[in-house]
PDB file of N, CA and C in Angstrom:
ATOM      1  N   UNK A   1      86.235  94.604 113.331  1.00  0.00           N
ATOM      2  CA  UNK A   1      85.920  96.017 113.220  1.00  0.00           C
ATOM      3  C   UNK A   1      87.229  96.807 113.172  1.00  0.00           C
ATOM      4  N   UNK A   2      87.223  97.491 112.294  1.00  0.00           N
ATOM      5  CA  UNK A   2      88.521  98.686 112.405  1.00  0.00           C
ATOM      6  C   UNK A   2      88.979  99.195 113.748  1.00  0.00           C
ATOM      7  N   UNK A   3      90.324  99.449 113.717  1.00  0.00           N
ATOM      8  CA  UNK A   3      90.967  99.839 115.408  1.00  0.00           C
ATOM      9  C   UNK A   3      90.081 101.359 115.128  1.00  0.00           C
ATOM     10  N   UNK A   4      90.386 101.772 114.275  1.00  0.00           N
ATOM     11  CA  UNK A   4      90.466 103.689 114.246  1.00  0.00           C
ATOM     12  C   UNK A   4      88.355 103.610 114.114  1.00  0.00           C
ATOM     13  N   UNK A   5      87.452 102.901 114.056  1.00  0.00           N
ATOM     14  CA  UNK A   5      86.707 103.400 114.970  1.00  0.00           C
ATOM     15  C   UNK A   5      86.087 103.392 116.724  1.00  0.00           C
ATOM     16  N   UNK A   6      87.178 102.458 117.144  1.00  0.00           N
ATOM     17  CA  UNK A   6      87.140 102.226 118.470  1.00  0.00           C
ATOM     18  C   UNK A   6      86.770 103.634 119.180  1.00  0.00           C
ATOM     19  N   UNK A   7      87.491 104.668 118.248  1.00  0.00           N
ATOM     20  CA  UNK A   7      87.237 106.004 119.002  1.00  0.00           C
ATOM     21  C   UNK A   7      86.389 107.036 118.060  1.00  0.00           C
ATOM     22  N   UNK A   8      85.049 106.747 117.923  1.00  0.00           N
ATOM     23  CA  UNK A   8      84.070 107.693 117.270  1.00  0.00           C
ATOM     24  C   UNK A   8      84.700 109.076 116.996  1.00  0.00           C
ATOM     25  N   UNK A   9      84.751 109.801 116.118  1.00  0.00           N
ATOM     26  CA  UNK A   9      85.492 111.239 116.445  1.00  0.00           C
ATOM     27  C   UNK A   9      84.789 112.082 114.826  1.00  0.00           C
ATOM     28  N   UNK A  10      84.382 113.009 114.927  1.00  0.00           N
ATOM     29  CA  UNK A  10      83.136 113.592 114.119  1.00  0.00           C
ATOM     30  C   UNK A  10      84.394 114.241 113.386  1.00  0.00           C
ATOM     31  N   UNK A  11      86.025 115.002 113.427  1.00  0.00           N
ATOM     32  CA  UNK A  11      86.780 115.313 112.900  1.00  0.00           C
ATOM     33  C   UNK A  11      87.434 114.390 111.379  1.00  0.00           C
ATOM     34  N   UNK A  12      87.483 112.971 112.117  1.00  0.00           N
ATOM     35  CA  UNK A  12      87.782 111.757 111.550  1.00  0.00           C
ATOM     36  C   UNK A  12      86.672 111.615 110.227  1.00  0.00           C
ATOM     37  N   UNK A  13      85.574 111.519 110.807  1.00  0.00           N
ATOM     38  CA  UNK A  13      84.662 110.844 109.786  1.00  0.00           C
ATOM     39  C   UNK A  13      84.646 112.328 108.944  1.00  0.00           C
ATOM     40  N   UNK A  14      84.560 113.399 109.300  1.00  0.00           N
ATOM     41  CA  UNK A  14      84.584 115.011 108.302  1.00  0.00           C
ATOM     42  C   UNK A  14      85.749 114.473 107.245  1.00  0.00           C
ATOM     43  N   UNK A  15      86.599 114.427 107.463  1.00  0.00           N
ATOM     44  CA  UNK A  15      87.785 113.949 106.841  1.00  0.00           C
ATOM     45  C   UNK A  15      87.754 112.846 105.546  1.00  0.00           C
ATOM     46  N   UNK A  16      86.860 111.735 106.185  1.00  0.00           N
ATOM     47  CA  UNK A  16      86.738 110.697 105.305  1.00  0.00           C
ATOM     48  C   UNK A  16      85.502 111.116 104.415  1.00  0.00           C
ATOM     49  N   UNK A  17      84.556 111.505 104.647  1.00  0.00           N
ATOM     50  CA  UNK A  17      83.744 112.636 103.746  1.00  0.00           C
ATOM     51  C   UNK A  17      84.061 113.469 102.546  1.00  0.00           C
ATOM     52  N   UNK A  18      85.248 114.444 102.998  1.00  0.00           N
ATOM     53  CA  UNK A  18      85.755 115.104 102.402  1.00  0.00           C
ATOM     54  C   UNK A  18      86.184 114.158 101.425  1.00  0.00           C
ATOM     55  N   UNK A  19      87.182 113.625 101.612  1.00  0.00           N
ATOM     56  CA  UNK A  19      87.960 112.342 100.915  1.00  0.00           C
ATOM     57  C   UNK A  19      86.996 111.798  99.652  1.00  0.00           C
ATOM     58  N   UNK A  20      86.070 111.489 100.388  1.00  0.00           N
ATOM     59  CA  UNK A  20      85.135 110.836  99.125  1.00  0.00           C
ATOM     60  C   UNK A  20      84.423 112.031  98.480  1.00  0.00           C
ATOM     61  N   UNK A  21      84.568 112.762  98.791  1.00  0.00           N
ATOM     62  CA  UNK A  21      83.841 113.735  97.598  1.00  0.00           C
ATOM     63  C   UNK A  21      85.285 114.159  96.750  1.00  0.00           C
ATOM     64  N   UNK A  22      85.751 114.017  96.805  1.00  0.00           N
ATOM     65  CA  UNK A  22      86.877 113.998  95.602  1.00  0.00           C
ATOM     66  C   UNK A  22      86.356 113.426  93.661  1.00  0.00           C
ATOM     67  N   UNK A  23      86.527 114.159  92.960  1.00  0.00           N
ATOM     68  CA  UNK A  23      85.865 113.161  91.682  1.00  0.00           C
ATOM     69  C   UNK A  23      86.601 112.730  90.890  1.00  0.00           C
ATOM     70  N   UNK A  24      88.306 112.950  91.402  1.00  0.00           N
ATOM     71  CA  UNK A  24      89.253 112.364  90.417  1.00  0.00           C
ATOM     72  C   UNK A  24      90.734 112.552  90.721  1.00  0.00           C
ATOM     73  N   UNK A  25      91.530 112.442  89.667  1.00  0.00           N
ATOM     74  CA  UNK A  25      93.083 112.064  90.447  1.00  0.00           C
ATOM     75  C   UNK A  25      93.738 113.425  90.849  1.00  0.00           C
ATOM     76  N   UNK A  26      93.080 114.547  90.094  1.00  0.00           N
ATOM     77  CA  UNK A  26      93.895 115.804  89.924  1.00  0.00           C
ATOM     78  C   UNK A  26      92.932 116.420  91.454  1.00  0.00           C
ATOM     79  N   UNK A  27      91.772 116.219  90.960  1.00  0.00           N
ATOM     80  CA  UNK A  27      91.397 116.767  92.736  1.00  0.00           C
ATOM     81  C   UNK A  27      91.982 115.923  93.901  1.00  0.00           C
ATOM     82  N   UNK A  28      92.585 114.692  94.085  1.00  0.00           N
ATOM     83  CA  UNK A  28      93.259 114.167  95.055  1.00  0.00           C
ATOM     84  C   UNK A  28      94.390 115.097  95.314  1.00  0.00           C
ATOM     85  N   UNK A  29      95.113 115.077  94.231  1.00  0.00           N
ATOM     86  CA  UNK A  29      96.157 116.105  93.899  1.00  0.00           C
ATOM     87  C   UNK A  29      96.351 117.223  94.567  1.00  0.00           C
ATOM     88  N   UNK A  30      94.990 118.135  94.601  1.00  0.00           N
ATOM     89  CA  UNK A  30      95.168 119.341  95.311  1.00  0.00           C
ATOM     90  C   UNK A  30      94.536 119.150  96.464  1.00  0.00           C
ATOM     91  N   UNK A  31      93.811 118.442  97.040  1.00  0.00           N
ATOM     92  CA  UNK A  31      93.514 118.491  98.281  1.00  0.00           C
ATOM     93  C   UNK A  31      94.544 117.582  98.969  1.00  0.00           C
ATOM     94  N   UNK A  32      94.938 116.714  98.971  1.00  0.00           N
ATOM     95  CA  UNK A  32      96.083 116.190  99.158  1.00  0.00           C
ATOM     96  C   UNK A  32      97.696 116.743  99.123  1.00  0.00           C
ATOM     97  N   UNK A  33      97.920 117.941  98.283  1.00  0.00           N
ATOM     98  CA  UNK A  33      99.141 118.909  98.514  1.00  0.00           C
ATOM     99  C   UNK A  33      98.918 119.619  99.370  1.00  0.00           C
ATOM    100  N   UNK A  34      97.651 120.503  99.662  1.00  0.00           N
ATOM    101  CA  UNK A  34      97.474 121.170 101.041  1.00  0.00           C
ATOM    102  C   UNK A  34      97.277 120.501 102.181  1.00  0.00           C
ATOM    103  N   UNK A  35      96.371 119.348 102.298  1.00  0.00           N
ATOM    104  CA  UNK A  35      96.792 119.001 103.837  1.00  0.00           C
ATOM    105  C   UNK A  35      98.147 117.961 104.073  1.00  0.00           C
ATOM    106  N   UNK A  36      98.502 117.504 103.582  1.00  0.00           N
ATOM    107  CA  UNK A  36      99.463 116.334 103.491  1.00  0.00           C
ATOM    108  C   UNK A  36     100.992 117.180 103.319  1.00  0.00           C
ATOM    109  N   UNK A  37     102.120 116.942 104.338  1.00  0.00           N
ATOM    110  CA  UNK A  37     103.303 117.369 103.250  1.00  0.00           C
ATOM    111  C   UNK A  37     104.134 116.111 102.135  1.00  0.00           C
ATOM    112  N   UNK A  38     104.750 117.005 101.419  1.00  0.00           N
ATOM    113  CA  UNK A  38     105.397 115.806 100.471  1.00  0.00           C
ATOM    114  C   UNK A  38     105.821 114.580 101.066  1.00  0.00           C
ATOM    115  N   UNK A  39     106.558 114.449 102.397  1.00  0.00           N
ATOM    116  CA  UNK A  39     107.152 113.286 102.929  1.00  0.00           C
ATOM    117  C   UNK A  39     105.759 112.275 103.661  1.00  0.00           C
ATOM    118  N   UNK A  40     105.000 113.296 104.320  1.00  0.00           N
ATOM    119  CA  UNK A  40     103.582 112.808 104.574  1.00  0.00           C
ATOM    120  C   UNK A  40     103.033 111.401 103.787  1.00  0.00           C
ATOM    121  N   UNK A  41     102.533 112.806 102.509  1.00  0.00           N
ATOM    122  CA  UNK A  41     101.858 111.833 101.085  1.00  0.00           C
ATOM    123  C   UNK A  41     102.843 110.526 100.474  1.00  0.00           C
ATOM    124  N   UNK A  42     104.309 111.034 100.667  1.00  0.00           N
ATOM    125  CA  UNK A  42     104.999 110.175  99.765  1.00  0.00           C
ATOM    126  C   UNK A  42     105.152 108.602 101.101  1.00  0.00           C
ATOM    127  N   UNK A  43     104.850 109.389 102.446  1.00  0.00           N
ATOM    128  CA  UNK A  43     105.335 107.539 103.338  1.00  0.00           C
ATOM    129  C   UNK A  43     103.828 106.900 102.987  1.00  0.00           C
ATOM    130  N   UNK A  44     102.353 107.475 102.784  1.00  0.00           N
ATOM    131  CA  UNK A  44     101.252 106.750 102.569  1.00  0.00           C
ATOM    132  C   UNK A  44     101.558 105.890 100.957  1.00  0.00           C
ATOM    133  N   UNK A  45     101.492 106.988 100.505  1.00  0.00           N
ATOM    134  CA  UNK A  45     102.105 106.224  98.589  1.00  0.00           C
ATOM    135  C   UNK A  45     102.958 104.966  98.920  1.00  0.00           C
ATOM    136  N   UNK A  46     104.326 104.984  99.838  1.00  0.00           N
ATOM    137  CA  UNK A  46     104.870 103.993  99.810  1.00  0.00           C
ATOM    138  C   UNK A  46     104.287 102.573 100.771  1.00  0.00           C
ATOM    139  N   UNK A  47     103.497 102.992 101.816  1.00  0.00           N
ATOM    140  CA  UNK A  47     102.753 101.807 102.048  1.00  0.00           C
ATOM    141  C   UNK A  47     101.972 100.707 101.414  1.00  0.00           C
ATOM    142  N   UNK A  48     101.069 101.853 100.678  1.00  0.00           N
ATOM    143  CA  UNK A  48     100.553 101.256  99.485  1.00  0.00           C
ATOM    144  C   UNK A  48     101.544 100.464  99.087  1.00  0.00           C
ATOM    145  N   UNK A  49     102.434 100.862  97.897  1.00  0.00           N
ATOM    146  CA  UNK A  49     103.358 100.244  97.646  1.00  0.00           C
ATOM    147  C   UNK A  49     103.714  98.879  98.184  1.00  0.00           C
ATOM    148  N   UNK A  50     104.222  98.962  98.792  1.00  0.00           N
ATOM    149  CA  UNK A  50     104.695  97.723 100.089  1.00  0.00           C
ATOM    150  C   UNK A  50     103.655  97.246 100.436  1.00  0.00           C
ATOM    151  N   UNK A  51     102.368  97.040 100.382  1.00  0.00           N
ATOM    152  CA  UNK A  51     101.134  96.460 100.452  1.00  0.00           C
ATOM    153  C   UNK A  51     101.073  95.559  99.633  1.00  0.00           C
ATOM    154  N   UNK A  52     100.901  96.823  98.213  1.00  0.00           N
ATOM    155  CA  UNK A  52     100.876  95.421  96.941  1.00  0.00           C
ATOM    156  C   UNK A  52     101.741  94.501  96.896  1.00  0.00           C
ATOM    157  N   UNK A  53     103.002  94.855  96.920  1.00  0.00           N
ATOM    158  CA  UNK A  53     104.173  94.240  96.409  1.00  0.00           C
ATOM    159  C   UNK A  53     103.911  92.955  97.659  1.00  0.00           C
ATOM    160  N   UNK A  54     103.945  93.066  98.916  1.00  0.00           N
ATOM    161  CA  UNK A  54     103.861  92.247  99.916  1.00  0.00           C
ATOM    162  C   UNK A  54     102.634  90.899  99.035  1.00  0.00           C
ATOM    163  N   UNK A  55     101.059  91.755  98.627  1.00  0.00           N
ATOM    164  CA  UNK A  55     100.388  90.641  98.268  1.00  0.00           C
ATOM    165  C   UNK A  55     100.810  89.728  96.930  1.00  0.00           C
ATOM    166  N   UNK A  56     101.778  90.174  96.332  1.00  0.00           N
ATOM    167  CA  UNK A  56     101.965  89.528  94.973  1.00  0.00           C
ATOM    168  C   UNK A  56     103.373  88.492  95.499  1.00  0.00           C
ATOM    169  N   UNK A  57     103.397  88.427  96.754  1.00  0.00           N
ATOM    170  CA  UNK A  57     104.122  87.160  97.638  1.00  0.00           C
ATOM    171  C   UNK A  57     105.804  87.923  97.099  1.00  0.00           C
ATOM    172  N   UNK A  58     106.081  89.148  97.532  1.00  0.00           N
ATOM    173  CA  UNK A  58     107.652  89.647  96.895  1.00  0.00           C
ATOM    174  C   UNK A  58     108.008  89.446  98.643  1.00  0.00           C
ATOM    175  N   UNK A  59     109.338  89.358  98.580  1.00  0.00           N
ATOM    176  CA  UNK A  59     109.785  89.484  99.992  1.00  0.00           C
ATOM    177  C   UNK A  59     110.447  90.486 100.781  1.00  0.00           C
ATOM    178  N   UNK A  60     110.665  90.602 101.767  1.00  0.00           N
ATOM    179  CA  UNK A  60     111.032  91.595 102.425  1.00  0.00           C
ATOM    180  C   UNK A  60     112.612  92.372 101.590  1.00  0.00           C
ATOM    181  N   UNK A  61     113.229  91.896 101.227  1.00  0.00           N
ATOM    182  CA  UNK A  61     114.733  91.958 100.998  1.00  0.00           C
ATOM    183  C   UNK A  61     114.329  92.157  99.343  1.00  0.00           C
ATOM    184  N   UNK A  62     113.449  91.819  98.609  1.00  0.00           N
ATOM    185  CA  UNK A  62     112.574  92.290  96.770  1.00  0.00           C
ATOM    186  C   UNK A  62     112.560  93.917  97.108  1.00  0.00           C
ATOM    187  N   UNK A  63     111.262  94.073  98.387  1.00  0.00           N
ATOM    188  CA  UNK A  63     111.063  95.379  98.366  1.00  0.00           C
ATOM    189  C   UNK A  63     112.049  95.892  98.469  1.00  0.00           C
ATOM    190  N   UNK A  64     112.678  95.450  99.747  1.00  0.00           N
ATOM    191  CA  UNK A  64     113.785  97.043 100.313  1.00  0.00           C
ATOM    192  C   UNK A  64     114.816  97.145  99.233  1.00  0.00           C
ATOM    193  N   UNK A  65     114.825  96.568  98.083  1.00  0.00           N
ATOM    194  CA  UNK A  65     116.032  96.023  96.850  1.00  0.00           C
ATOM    195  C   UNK A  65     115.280  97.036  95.746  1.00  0.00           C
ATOM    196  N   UNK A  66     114.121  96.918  96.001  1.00  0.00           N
ATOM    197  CA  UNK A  66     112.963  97.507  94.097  1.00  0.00           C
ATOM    198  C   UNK A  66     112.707  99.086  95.094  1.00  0.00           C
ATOM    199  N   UNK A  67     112.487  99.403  96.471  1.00  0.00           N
ATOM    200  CA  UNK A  67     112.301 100.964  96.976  1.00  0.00           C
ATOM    201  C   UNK A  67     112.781 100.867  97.827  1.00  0.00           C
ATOM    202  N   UNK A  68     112.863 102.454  98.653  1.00  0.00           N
ATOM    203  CA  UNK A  68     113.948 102.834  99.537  1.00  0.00           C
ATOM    204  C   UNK A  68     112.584 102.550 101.153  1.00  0.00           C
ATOM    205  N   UNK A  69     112.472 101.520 101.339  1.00  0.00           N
ATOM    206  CA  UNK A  69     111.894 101.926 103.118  1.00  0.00           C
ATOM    207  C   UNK A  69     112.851 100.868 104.295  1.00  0.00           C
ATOM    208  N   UNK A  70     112.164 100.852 105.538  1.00  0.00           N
ATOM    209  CA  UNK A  70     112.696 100.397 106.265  1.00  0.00           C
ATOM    210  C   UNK A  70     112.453  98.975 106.583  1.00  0.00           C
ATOM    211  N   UNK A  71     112.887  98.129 106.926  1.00  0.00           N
ATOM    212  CA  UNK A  71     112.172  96.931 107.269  1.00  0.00           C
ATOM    213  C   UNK A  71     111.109  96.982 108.320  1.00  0.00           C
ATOM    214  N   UNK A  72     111.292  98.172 109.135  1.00  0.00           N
ATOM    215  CA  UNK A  72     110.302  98.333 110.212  1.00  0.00           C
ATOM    216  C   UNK A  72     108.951  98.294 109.002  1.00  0.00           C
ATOM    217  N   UNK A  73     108.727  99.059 108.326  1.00  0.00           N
ATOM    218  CA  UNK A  73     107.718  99.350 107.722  1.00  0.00           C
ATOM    219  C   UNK A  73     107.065  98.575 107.302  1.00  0.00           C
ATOM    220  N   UNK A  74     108.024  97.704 106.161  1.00  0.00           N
ATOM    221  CA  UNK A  74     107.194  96.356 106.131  1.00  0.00           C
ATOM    222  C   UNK A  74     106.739  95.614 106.818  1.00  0.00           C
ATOM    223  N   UNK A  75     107.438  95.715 107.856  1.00  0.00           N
ATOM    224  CA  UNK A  75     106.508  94.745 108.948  1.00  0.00           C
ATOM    225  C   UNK A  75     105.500  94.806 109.327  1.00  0.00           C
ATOM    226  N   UNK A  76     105.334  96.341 109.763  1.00  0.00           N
ATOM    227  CA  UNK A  76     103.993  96.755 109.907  1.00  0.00           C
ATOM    228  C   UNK A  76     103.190  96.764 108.901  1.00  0.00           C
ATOM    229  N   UNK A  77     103.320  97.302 107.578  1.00  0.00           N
ATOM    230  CA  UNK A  77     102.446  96.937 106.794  1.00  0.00           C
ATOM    231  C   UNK A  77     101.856  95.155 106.700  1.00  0.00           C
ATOM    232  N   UNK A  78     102.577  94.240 106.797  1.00  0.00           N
ATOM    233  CA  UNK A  78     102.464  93.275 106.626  1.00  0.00           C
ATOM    234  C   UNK A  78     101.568  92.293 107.936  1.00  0.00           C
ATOM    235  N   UNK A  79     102.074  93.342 109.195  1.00  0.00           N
ATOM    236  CA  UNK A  79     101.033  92.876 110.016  1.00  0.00           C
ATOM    237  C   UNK A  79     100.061  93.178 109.822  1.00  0.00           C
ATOM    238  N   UNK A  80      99.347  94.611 108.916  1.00  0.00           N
ATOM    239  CA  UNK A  80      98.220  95.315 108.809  1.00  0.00           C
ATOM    240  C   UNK A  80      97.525  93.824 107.665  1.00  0.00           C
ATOM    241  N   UNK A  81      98.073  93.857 106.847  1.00  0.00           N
ATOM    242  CA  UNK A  81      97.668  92.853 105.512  1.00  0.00           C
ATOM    243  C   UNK A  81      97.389  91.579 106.341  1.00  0.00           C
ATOM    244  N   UNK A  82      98.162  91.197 107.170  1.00  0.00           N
ATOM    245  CA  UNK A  82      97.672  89.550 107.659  1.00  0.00           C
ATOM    246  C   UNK A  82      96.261  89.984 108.837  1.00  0.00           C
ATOM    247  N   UNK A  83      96.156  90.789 109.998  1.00  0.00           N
ATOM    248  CA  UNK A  83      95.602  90.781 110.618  1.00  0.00           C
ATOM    249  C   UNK A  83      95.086  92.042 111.014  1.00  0.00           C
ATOM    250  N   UNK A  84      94.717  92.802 110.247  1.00  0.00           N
ATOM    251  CA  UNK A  84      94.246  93.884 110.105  1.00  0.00           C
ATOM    252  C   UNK A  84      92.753  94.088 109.991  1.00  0.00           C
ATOM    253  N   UNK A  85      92.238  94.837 110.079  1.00  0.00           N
ATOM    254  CA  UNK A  85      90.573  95.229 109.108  1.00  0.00           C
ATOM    255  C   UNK A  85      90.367  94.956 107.628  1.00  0.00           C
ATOM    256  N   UNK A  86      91.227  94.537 107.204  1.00  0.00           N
ATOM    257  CA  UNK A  86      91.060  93.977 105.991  1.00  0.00           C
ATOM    258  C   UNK A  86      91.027  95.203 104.564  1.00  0.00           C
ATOM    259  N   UNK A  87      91.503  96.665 105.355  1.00  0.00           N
ATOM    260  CA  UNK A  87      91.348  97.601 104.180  1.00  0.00           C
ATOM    261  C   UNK A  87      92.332  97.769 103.343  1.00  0.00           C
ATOM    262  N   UNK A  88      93.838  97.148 103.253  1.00  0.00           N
ATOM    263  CA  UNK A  88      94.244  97.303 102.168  1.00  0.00           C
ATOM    264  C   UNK A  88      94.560  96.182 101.413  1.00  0.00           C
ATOM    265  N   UNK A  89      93.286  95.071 101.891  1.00  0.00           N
ATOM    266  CA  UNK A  89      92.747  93.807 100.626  1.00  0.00           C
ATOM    267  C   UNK A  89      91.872  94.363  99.835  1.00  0.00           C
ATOM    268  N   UNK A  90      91.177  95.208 100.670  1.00  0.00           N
ATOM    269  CA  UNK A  90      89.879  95.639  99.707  1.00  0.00           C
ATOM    270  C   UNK A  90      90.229  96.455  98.723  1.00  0.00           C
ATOM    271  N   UNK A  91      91.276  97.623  99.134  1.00  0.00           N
ATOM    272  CA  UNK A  91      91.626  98.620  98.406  1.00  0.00           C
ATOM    273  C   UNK A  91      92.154  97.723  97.336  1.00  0.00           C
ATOM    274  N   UNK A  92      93.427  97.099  97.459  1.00  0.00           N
ATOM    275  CA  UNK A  92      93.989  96.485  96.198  1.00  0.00           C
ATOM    276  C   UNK A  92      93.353  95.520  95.312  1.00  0.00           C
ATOM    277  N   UNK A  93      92.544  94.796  95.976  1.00  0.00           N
ATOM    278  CA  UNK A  93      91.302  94.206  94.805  1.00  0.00           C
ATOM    279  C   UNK A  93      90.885  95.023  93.986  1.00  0.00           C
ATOM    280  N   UNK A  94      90.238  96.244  94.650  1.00  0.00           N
ATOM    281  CA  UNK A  94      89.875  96.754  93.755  1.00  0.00           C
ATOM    282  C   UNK A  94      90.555  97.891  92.769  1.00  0.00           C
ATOM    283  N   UNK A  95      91.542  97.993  93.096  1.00  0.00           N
ATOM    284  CA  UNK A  95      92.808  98.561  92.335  1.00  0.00           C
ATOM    285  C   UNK A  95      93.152  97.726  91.384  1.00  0.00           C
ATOM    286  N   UNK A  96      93.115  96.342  91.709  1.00  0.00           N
ATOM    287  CA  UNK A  96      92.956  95.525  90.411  1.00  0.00           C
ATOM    288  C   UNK A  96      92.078  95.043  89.001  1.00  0.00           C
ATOM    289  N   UNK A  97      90.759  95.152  89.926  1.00  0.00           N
ATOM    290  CA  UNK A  97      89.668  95.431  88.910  1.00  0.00           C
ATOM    291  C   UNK A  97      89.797  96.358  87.983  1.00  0.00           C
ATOM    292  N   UNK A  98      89.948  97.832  88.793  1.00  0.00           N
ATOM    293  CA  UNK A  98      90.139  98.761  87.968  1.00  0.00           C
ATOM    294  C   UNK A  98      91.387  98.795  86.980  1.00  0.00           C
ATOM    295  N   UNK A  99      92.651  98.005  86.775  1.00  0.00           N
ATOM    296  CA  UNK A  99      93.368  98.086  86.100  1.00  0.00           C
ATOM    297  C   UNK A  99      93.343  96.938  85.069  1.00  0.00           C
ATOM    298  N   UNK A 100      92.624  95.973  85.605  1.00  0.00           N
ATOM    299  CA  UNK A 100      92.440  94.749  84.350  1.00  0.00           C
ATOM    300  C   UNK A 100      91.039  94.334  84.064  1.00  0.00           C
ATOM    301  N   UNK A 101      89.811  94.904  83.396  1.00  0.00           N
ATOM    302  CA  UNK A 101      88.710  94.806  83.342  1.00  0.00           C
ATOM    303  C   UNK A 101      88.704  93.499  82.911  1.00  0.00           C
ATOM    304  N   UNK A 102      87.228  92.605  83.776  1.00  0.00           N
ATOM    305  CA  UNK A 102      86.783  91.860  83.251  1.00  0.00           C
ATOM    306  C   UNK A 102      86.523  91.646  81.735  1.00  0.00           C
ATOM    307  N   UNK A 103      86.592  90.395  81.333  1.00  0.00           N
ATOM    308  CA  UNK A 103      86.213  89.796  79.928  1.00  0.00           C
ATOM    309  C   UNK A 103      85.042  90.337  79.542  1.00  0.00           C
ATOM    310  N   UNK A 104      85.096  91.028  79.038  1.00  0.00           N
ATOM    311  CA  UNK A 104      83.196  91.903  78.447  1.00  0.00           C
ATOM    312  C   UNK A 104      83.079  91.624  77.242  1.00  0.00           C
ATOM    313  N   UNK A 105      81.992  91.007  77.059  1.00  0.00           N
ATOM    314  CA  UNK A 105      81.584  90.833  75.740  1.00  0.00           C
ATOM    315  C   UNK A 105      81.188  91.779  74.957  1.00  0.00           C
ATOM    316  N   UNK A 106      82.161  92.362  73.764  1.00  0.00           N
ATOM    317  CA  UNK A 106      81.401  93.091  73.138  1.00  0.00           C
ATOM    318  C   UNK A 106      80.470  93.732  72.852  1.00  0.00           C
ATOM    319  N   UNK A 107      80.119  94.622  73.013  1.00  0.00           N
ATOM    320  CA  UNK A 107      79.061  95.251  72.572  1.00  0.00           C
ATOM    321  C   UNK A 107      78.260  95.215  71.689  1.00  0.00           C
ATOM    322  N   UNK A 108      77.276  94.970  71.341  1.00  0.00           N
ATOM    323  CA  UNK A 108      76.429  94.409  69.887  1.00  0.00           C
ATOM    324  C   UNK A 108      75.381  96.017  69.291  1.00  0.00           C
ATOM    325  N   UNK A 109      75.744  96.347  68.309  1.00  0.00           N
ATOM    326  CA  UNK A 109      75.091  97.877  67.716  1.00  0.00           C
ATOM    327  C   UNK A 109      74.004  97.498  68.292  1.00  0.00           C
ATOM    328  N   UNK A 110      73.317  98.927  68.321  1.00  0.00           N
ATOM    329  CA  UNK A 110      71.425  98.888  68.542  1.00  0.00           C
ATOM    330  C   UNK A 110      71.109  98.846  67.404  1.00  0.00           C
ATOM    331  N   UNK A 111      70.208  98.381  67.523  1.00  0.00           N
ATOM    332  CA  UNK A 111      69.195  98.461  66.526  1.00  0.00           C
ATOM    333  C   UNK A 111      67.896  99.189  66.590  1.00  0.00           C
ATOM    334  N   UNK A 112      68.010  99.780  65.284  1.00  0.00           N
ATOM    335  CA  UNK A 112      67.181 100.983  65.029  1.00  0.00           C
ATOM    336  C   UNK A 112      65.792 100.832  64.283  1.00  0.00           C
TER     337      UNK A 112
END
């Protein structure tokens, strides 16, 4: 079970609500410039970051070489990825789906 619902909190889940009613990148955009500041948004962006890069087996000394963070960071990210709640496997799976669609077979015209 996730650490962050150990503590039920009706602020939290408002939040993640909000979040999902978002319908696209430019509304992330602006709701995300007002509550978030730039250094805020930009240390989450770089977790991410250091998430993926961590699952595509890069190493500590790749990242801190390809972006600017700390080794602290990776670590923690990397403890989150090995023994975590499992949310930024899920996220990046499906960050992957979405960037390399399955083999789809063509589409075949209707017929009229």
């Amino acid at each position: 079970m996730p650490r962050i619902r150990n503590d039920p909190n009706d602020s939290i889940d408002a939040l993640f609500h909000a979040i999902l009613s978002l319908r696209d990148v430019d509304e992330c955009y602006l709701f995300f410039g007002d509550l978030l500041t730039v250094q805020e948004l930009s240390a989450f962006a770089q977790r991410l970051q250091v998430a993926r890069m961590l699952s595509e087996g890069k190493t500590y000394e790749s990242i801190r070489a390809e972006i600017s963070t700390s080794s602290s960071t990776i670590t923690r990210v990397n403890t989150e990825l090995r023994y975590g709640s499992g949310g930024y496997k899920m996220v990046l799976d499906r960050m992957r789906e979405l960037s390399s669609p399955e083999d789809e077979s063509p589409t075949q015209p209707e017929q009229e």
